[in-house]
Each structure stands twice: as C-alpha cells, then as structure tokens.
Protein backbone atom coordinates (compact mmCIF):
# COMPACT_ATOMS: atom_id res chain seq x y z
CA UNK A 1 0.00 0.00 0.00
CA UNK A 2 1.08 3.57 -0.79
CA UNK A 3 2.63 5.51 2.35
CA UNK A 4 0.01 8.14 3.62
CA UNK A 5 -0.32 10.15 6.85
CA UNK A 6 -2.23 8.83 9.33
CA UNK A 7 -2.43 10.39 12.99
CA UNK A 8 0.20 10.99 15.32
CA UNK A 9 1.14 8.44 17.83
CA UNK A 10 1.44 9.93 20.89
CA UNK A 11 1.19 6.63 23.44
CA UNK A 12 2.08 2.69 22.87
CA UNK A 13 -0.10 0.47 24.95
CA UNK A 14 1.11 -3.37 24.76
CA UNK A 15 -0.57 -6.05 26.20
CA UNK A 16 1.52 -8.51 28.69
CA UNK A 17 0.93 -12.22 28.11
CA UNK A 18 2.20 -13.40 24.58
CA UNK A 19 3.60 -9.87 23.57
CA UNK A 20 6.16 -8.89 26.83
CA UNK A 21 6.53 -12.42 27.41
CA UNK A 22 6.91 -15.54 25.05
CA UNK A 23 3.53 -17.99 24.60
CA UNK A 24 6.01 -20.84 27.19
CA UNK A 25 5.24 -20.84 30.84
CA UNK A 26 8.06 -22.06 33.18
CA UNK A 27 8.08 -23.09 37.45
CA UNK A 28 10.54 -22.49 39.96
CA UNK A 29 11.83 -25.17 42.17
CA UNK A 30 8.93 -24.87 44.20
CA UNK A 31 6.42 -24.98 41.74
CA UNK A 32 5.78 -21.13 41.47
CA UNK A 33 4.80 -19.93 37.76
CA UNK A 34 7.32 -17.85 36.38
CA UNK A 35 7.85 -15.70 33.04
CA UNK A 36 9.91 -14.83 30.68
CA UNK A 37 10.99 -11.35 29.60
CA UNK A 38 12.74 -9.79 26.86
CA UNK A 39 15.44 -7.22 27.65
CA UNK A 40 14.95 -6.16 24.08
CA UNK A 41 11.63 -5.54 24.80
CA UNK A 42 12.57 -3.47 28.39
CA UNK A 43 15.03 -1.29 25.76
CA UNK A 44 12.06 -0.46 23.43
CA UNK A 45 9.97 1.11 26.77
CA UNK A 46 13.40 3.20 27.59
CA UNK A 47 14.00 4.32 23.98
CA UNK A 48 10.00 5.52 23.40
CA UNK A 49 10.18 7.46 27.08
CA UNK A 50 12.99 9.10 25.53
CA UNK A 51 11.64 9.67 22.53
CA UNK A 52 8.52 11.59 24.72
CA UNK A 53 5.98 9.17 24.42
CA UNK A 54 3.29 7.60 26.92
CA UNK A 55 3.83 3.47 27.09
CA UNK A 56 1.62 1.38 29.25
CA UNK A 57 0.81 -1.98 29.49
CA UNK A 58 -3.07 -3.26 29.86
CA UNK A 59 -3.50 -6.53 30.30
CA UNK A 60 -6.08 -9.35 31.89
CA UNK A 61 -3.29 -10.37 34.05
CA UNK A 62 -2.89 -9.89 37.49
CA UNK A 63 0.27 -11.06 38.31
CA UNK A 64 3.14 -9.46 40.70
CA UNK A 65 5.93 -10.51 38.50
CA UNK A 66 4.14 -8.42 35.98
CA UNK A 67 3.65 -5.60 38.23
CA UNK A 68 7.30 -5.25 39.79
CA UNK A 69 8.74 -5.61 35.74
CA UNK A 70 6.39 -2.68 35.07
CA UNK A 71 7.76 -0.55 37.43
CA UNK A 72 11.43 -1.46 36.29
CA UNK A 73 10.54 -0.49 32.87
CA UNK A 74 9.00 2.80 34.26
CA UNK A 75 5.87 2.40 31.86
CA UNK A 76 3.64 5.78 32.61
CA UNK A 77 0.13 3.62 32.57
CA UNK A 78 -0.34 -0.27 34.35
CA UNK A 79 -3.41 -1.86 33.93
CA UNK A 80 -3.61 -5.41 35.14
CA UNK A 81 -6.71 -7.51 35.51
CA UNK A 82 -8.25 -5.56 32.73
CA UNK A 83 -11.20 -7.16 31.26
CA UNK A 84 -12.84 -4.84 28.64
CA UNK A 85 -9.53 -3.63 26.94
CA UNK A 86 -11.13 -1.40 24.54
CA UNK A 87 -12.77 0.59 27.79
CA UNK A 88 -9.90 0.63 29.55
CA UNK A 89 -7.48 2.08 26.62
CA UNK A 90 -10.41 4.27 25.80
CA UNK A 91 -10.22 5.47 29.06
CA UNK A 92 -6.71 5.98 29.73
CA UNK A 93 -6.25 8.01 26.38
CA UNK A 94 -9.51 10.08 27.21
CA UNK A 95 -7.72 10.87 30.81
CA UNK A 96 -4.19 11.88 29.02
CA UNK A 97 -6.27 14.13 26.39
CA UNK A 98 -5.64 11.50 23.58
CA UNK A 99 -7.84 10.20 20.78
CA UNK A 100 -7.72 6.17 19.99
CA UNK A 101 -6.40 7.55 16.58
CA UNK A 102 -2.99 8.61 18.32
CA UNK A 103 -2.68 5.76 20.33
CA UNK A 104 -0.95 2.31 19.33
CA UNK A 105 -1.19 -1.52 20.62
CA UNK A 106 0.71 -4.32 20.14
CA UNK A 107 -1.69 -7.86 21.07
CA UNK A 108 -1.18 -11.20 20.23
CA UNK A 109 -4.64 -13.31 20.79
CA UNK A 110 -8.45 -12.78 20.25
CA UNK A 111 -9.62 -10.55 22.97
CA UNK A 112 -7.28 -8.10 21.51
CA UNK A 113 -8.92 -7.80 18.15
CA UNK A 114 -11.24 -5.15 19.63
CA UNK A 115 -8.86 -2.43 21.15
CA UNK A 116 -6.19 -3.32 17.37
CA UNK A 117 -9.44 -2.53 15.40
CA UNK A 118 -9.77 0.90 17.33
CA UNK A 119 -6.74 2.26 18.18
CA UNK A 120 -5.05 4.58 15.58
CA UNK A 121 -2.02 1.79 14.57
CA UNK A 122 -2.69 -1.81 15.67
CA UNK A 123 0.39 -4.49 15.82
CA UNK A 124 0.92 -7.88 16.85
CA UNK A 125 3.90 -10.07 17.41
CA UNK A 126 5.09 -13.06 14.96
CA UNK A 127 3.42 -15.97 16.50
CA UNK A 128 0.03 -13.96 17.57
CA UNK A 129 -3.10 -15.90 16.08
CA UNK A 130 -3.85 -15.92 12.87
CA UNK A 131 -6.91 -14.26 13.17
CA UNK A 132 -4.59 -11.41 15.11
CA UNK A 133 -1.75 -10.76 12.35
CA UNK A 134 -4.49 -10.97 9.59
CA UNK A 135 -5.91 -7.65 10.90
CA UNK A 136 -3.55 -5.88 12.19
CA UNK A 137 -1.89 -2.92 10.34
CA UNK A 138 1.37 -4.30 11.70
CA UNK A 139 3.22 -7.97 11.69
CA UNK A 140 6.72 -8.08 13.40
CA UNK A 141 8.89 -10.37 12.46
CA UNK A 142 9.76 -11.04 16.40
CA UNK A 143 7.77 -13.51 18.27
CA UNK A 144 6.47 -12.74 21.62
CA UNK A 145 9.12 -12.45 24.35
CA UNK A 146 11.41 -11.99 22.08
CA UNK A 147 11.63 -8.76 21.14
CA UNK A 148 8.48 -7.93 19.29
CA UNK A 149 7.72 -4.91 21.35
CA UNK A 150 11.37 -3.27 20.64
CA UNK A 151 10.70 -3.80 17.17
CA UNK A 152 7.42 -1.83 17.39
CA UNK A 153 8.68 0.59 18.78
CA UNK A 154 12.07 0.81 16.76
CA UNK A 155 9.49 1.10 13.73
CA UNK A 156 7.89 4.27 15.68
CA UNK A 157 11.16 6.39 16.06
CA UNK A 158 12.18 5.21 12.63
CA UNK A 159 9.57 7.04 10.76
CA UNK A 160 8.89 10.11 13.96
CA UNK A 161 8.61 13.52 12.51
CA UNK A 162 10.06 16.15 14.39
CA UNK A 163 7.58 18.94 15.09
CA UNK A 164 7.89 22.24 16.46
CA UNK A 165 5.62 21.08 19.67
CA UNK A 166 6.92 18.95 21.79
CA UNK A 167 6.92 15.67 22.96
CA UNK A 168 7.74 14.26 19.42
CA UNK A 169 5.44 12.88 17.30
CA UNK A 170 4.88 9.73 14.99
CA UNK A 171 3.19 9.07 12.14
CA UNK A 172 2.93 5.43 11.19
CA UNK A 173 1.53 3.55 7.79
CA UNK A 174 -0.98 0.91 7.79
CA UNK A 175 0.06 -2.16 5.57
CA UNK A 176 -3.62 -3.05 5.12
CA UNK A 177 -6.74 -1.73 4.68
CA UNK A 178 -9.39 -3.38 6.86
CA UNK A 179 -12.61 -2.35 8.64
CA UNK A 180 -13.84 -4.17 12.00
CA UNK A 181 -17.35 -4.46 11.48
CA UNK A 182 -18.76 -6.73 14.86
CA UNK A 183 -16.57 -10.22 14.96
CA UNK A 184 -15.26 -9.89 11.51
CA UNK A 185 -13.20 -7.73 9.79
CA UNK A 186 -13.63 -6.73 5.84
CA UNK A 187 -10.71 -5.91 4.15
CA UNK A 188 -7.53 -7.06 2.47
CA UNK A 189 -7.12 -10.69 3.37
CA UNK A 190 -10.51 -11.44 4.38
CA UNK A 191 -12.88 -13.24 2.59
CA UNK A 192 -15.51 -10.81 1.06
CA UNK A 193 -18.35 -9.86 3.54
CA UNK A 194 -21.39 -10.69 2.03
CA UNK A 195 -24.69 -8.63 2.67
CA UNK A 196 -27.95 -9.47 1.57
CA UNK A 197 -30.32 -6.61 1.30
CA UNK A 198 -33.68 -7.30 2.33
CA UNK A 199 -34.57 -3.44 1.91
CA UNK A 200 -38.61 -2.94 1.95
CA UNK A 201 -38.73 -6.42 0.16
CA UNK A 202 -40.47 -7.55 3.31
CA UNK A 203 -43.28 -5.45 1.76
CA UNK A 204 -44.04 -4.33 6.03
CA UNK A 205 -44.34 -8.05 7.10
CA UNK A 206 -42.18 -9.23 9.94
CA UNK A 207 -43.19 -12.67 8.59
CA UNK A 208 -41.78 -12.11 5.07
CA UNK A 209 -38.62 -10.46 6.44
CA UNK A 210 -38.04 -13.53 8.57
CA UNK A 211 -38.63 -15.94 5.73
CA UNK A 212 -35.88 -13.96 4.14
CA UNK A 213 -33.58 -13.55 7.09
CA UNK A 214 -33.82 -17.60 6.84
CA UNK A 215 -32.69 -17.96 3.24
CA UNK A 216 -29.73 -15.41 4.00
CA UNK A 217 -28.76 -17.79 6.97
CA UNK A 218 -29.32 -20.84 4.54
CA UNK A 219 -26.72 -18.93 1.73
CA UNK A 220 -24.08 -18.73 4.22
CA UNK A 221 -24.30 -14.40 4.25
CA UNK A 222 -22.51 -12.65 7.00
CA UNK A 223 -25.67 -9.71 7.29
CA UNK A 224 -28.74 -8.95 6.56
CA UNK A 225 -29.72 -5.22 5.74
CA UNK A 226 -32.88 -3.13 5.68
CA UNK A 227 -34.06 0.35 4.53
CA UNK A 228 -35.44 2.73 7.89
CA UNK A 229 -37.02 6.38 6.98
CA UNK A 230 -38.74 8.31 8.45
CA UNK A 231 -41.34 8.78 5.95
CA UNK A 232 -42.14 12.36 6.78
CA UNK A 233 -38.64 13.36 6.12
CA UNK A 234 -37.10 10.60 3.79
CA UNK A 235 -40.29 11.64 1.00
CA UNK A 236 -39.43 14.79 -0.59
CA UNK A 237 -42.82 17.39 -0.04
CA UNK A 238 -43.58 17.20 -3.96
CA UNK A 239 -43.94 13.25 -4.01
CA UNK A 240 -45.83 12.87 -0.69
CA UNK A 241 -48.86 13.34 -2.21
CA UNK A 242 -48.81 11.57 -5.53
CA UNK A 243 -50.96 8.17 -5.69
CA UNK A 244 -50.24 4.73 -6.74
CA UNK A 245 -51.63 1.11 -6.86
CA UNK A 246 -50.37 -0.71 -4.23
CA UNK A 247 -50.90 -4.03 -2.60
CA UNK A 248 -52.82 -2.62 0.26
CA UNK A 249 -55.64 0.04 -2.71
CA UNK A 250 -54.98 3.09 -4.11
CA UNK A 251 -52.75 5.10 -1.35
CA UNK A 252 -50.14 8.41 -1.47
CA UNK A 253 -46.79 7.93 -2.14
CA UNK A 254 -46.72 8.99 1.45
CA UNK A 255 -49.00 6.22 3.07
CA UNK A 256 -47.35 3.75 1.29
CA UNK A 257 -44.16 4.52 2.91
CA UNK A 258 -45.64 4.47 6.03
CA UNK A 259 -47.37 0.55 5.37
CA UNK A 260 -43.57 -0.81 5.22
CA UNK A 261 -41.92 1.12 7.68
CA UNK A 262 -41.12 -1.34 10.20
CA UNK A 263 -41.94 -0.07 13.83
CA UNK A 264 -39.70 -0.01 16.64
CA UNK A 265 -41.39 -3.29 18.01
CA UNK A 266 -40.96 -5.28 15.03
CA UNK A 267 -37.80 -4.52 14.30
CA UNK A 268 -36.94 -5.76 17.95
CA UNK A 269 -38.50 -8.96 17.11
CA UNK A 270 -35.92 -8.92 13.96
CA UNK A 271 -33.49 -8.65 16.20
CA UNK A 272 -34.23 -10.89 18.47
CA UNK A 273 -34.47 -13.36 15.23
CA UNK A 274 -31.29 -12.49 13.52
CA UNK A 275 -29.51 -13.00 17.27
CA UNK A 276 -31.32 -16.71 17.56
CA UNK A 277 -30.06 -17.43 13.98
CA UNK A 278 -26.40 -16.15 14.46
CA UNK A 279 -26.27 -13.64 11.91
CA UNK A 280 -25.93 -9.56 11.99
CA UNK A 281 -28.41 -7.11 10.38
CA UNK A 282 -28.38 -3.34 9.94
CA UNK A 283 -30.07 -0.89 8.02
CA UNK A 284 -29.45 2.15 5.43
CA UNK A 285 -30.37 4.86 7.13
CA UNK A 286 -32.37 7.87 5.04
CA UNK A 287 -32.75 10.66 7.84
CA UNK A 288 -31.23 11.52 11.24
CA UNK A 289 -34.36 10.37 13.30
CA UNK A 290 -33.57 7.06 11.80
CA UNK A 291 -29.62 6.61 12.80
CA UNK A 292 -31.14 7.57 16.35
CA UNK A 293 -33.65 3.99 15.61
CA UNK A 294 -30.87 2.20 14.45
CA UNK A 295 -28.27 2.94 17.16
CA UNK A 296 -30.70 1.65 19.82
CA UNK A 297 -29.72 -2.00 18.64
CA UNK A 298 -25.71 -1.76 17.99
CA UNK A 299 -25.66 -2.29 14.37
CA UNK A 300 -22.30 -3.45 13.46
CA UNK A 301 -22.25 -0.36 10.76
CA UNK A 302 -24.70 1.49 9.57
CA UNK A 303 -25.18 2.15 5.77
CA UNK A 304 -25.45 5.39 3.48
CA UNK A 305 -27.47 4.71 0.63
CA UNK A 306 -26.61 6.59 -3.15
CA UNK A 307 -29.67 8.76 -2.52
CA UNK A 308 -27.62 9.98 0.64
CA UNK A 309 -23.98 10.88 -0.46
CA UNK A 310 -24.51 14.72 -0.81
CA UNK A 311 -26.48 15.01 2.92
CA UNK A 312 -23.54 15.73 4.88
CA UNK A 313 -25.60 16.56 7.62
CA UNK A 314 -26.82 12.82 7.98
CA UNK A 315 -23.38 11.59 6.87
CA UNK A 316 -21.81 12.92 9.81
CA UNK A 317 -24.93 11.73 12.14
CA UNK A 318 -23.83 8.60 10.88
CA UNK A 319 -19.84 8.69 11.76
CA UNK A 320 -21.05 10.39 15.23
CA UNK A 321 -22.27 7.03 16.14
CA UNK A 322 -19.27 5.77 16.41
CA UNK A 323 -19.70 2.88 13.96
CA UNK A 324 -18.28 2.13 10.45
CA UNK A 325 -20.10 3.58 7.78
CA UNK A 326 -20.62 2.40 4.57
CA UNK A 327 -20.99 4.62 1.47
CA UNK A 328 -22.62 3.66 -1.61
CA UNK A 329 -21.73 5.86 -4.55
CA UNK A 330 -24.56 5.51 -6.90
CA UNK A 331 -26.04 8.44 -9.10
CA UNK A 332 -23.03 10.28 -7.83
CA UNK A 333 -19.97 11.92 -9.74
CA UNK A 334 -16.14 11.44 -8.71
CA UNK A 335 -16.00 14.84 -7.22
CA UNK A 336 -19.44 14.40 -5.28
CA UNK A 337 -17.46 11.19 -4.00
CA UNK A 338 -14.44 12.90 -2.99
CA UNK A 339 -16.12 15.56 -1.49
CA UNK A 340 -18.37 13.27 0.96
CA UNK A 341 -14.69 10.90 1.70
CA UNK A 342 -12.81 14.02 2.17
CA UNK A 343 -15.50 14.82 4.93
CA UNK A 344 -16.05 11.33 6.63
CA UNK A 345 -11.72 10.66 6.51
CA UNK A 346 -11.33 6.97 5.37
CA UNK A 347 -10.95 5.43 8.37
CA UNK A 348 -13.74 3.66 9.81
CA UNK A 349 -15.46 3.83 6.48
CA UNK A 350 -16.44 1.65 3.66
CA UNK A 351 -16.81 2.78 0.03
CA UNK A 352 -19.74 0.54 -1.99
CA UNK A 353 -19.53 1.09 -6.39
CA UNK A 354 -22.68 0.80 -7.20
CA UNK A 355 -25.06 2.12 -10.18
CA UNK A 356 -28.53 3.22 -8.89
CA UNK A 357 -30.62 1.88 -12.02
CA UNK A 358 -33.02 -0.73 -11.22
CA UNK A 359 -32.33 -2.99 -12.50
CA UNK A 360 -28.91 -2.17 -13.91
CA UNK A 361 -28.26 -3.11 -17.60
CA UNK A 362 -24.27 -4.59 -17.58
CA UNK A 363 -23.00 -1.98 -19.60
CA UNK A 364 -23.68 0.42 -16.85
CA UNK A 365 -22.21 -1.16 -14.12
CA UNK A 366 -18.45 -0.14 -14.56
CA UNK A 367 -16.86 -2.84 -12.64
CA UNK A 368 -13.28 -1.27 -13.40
CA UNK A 369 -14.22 1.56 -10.97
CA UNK A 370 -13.53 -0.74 -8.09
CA UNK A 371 -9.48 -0.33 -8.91
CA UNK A 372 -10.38 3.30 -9.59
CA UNK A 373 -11.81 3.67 -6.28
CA UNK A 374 -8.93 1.06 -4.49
CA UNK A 375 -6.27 3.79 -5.86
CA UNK A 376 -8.34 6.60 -5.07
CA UNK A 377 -8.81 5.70 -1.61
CA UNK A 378 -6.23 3.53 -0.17
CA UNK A 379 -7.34 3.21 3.65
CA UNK A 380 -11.03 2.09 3.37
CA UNK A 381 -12.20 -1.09 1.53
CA UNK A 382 -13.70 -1.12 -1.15
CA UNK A 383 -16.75 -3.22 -2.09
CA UNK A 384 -19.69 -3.56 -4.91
CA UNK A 385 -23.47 -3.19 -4.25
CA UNK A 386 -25.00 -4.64 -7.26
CA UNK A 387 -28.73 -4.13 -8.78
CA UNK A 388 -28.22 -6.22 -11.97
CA UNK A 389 -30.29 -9.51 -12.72
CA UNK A 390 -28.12 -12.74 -12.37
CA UNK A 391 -24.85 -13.30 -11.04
CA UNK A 392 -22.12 -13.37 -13.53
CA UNK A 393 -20.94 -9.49 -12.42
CA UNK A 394 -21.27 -10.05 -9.06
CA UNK A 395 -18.43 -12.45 -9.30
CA UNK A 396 -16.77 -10.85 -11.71
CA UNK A 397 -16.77 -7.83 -8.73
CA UNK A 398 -15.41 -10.62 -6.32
CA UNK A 399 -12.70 -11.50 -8.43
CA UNK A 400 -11.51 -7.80 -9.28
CA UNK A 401 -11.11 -7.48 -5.74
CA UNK A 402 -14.30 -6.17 -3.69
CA UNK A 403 -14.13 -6.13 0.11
CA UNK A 404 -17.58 -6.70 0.40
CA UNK A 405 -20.47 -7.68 -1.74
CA UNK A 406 -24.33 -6.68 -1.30
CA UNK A 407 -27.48 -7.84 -3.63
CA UNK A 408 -30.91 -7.86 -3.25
CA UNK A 409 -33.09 -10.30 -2.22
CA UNK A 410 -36.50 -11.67 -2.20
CA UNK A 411 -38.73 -14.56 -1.70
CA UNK A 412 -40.26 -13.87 -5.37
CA UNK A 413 -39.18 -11.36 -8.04
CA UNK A 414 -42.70 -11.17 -8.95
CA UNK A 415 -43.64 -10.06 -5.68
CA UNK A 416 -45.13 -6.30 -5.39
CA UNK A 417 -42.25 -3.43 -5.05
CA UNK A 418 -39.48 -1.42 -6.56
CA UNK A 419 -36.77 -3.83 -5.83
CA UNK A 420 -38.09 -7.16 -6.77
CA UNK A 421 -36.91 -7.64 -10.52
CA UNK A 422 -33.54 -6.55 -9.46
CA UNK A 423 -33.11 -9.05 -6.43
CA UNK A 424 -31.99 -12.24 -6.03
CA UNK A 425 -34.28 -15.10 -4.94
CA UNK A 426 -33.11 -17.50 -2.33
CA UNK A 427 -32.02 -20.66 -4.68
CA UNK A 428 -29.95 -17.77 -6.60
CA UNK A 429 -28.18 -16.25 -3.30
CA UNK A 430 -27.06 -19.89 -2.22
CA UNK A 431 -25.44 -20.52 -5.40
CA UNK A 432 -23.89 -17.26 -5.42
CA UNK A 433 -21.97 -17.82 -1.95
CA UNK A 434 -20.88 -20.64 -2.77
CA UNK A 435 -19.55 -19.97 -5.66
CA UNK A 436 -17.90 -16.30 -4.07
CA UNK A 437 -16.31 -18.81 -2.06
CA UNK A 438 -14.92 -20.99 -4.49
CA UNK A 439 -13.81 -18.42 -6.35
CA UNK A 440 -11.55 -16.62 -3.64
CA UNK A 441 -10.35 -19.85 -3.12
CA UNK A 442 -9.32 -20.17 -6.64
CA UNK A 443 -8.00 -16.59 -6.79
CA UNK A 444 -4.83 -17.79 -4.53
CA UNK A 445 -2.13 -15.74 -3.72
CA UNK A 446 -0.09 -14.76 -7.19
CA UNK A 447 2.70 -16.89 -6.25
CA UNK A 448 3.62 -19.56 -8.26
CA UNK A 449 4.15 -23.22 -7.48
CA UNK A 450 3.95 -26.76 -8.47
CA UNK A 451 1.47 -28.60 -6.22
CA UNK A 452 1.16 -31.78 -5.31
CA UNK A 453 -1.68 -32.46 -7.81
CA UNK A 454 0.77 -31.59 -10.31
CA UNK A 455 3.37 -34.58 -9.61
CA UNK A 456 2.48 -37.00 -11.04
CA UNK A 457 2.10 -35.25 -14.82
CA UNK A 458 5.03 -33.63 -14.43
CA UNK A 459 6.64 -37.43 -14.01
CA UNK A 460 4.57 -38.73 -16.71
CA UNK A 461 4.64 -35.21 -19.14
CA UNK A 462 7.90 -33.34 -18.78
CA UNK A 463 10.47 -34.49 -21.09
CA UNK A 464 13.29 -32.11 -19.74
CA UNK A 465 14.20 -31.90 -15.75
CA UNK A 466 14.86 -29.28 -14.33
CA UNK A 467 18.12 -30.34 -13.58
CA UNK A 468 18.97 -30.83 -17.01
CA UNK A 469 17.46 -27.43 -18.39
CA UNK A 470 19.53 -25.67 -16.04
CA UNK A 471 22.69 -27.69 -17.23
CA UNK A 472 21.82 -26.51 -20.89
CA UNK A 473 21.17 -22.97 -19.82
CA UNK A 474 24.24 -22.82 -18.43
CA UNK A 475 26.74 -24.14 -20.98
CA UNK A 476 24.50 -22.05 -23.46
C-alpha cells in the first residue's frame, strides 16, 4: 500500500501475556509460575520514554511478576486484571487528552482484536493468532518475548517527525486496509463480507422479512440489511402526495411509505431473530431520526445509501455514532465522492460502487471503478453493491477485488415493489456464496508453485528436468 499520513502516535499500549513475554510458561523449584521477559523488549519502553511518548501496558493479568517488571521499565500507565480492553485504553487516552487515533497496541490473541481494530495503529507479534496478524496494520517479524515490542517501537522512532511542539510525534503507515465491522473484519485478506439486502422487500411483514432472514442464513451471508425512513422526512414534499396502486388500494406515495416502515417493536423482534439465527443485520439509514432507531440495537455499521452521499448533515450523524459507515456511490460523480470521503476521513469507512438503475443493464455497471476507487482511496475497503439480474458481475466484482459484496433479495421477483426484478431469490443467493467462495479460493495468492496435484504429470509429461534445463542454460 502507498505511504500516507495517518495520525500521530502519541502513546504505545502493549498487552503482557504473549507480547512482553513468550507464549512458554516455566516453574521455579517450588512450583511457582514464572515468566519470561525480553530485555529487548525493556530497551524499546526506555528508547519511546525518551523519545517523549506515553507506554503502558493493559493486560487481563494480574500477576506481581508483571507488576514489579512494570515498574522497572517505568511504563507511565499499568493496567492489570483488565477485562474490557477497549474501555480501559479508551479510558486511559480520554484521561491523558488523547484520541484512539494517536494511540498504538501491540496484542497477540483474540480478545485483543477489539482495542487493534480501534486504536489509531494496531500491531501484533510473529506468533500472535492468525486471526490477530491478519488484521492488524502491523506484523513483526519477532515472536512474543522476544523482542516484538522493541521492534514496534524501533518502527515508531524510525519514521517520527520532528515537530515544532513537543513531545515528538509519529506518524505510522498501515500495511492493510481493513474495517472491523462486529466479529469480523472486511478488508484485504478477508474473505468478502457478504450482505444481503432485504430493503422494503419484506413489503411491512415481519413474517416475510423472517422468511428472508432464513434464506440469507441458509446462503451462508454474514448480514442482513434493511431500509429505515422516516417517511415524513425521507419523501421529498412534492412526491408525498402523488398516488399509486399498491398491494394494500390506491394510497399516497406517502402512506405507502408508512405501510412498510417497520416499527420499533418489530424490528426488535428482527433482532431478536437475527440474534437466535447467528447472523448480523443493519439498516441504510435515510434521515437523522432514523440513525437515532438504528443505534438503539448496535448495528455493526450502519449504511449510506446513493440517494444519501450529498447530505452531509446525515453523513456525519452517521460517523457520530461511532460505527463504520458504509458509502454507496450511486447516481453520484467522482467529485461528489471525494467531497463526501474528504469529509467522513477513510478510516472507519467503507466505500460501496454501485449504479442506482433498477435494475442495472451490464453496460452500466463499470466494474473497473472498483481499482479506480482502491487507488483513489487507499485506507477504506472497497466493495460492490450490485442491482443487476443474475450473477455473472457479481463475481466478476469478487474477483476484481471487492471487500464486500451486497445484492438484493426476495422470496419472489414477482412479488409487489421497486426492488423485486432486481433481487436475487433464495435458490440464486445460495449458489452465489458458494460460488464467491470458491472463487476466492481459486484466486490464490499470485505466487507460483507446483502442487502436489501436479506430480504426477510432471513425471509422466515433462520431457526435460529441471536439472537438465539448467545444465543446458548454463553451458549455453
């Protein structure tokens, strides 16, 4: 990834177990549990005080050993016996005037996934868990206990910036781009997070919604996603009056938005449903009433539909929740884009190509704006949110590299509404995860190799040896 300035680092939090010390546990004589420190790692505390930054260690330990090496090191923050992380370094940057975007932390294991996926530069030793050194921003090449935290912070006063305030400052480069969004992650080395967008399909039934909540669990999709307006607001004045045939008579644009809004009640019964069937739901969001509904059940992110990228007003209702936001670029031009990115800042955000036609003929979907986008904006993922019929282009979007992928769905495309004839019925969405799947699977990792498979043709096939070409090349 291209360098590019992220925020300061003004503090290095590390955790103990697995970072400080190495993943072995050793007794005395008399059966006491000792550990193992790094004196590399004691040198990295000394040269970052120098330097004029905060270090600290948080940690669920609660162990003397760890407390006396603490104050050794002279580390300005100790937190032992820490069980929400993220609250604690929250709370200890909040106290020193920080934001989580200045602070880094090194982690090795699961329960640090939360605090790396905040904090401003996340890192984690060599022999962390894979799920750990898939995420961070960060790999060192020293194991835990062995150095991994003077490597971090060798990597900090390599690339500092002297400034005229003081203490000095760093400014550090992500390797990846990733997003956490609840217990996964989208991003570069993840496999694409699949979204199926129930919208209004539901057509105001809790029943139908379920029904399709159920075929999204069948597929294998990671979320489901509705639409929530506030009809009032969401309908522009000139519209709210305007009649149409609908399933329920002849009603105003305006009443029919009302008949699918889905109330506060129901949606807590969706939620209750989605939490029984293990999979996470939000909602595009078309007013500021409505982030306010949303936020009362955690979404992992909440969504900014096409319709939405020039209302900067609920754009940054959105990112003052806290939570990732994703922005769908449909109907929009390349400066309207870079306008709303340039106001959200990349991180925390996702970017969705889409085309707002429904549905979308394949000439209009301009798939190679995905590496337009990827180069354009190099911190936040980049996924497609597709309104075409069939599935070719949706893959065809996994294999140029989306993040994320979101389509339509619906019991019936025959069924009453907007969306239908551009949505994906149940039988289609199955196939097309597992066939996402098999194709990042095929994709592999550009490095070529002779596999196993391959062995026995290259006995039976290859005339030459290797051996032998290399012979000839030679004497050539």
């Amino acid at each position: 990834m291209v360098a590019h300035a992220a925020k300061p680092i003004r503090m290095v939090l590390t955790d103990c177990d697995g970072v400080l010390t190495d993943a072995g546990v050793y007794y005395s004589d008399r059966g006491e549990e000792l550990a193992q420190f790094s004196r590399r790692d004691g040198m990295g505390f000394e040269r970052l005080r120098s330097a004029g930054l905060v270090t600290g260690i948080v940690s669920r330990e609660n162990s003397d050993i760890v407390r006396r090496r603490a104050e050794k090191l002279g580390v300005d923050e100790l937190h032992l016996g820490v069980m929400d992380k993220l609250a604690t370094v929250t709370a200890i940057a909040q106290g020193r005037g920080l934001e989580l975007a200045e602070v880094a932390f090194i982690g090795d294991d699961v329960p640090d996934l939360e605090v790396l996926a905040a904090v401003g530069f996340g890192a984690c030793p060599a022999d962390a868990e894979a799920r750990v050194r898939a995420r961070v921003h960060y790999v060192c090449t020293q194991a835990g206990g062995r150095g991994a935290f003077r490597e971090l912070a060798e990597r900090i006063l390599a690339t500092e910036e002297t400034v005229s305030s003081s203490p000095r400052l760093v400014r550090l480069v992500p390797e990846r781009r990733w997003v956490a969004v609840g217990g996964r992650a989208i991003g570069d080395g993840e496999p694409a997070y699949i979204i199926a967008e129930i919208g209004i399909n539901h057509n105001g039934s809790v029943e139908v919604a379920k029904k399709l909540i159920d075929g999204a669990v069948a597929a294998g999709c990671d979320c489901v996603k509705f639409q929530k307006r506030t009809p009032e607001l969401s309908v522009p004045p000139e519209q709210q009056k305007l009649e149409r045939d609908t399933p329920w008579g002849r009603l105003t644009y305006l009443d029919y938005r009302r008949k699918v809004e889905l109330n506060f009640a129901q949606y807590a019964e969706i939620a209750r449903y989605c939490r029984e069937r293990g999979i996470a739901w939000t909602a595009s969001c078309w007013d500021e009433p409505s982030v306010d509904f949303l936020s009362a059940f955690d979404p992992p992110f909440i969504k900014a539909a096409s319709a939405s990228l020039t209302d900067f007003a609920l754009l940054k209702k959105m990112q003052g929740t806290g939570r990732p936001v994703m922005l769908s670029t449909g109907m929009s031009t390349g400066d309207e884009i870079e306008r709303a990115v340039r106001m959200l800042g990349e991180d925390n955000l996702l970017i969705a190509h889409s085309t707002s036609a429904y549905p979308c003929p394949p000439r209009e979907l301009n798939l190679s704006m995905l590496d337009t986008l990827r180069e354009q904006y190099r911190r936040a993922p980049i996924g497609y949110s597709g309104h075409e019929t069939g599935l070719a282009t949706t893959y065809a979007a996994i294999a140029l590299g989306a993040s994320f992928i979101e389509r339509h769905i619906t019991l019936d495309r025959s069924m009453w509404g907007s969306d239908q004839a551009a949505s994906v019925e149940i039988v289609g969405l199955v196939r097309l995860v597992r066939d996402v799947r098999t194709i990042e699977e095929a994709v592999g990792d550009g490095v070529k190799q002779v596999y196993a498979s391959e062995l026995g043709a290259l006995k039976r096939l290859r005339r030459v040896a290797a051996q032998e070409l290399a012979s000839a090349t030679a004497s050539a």
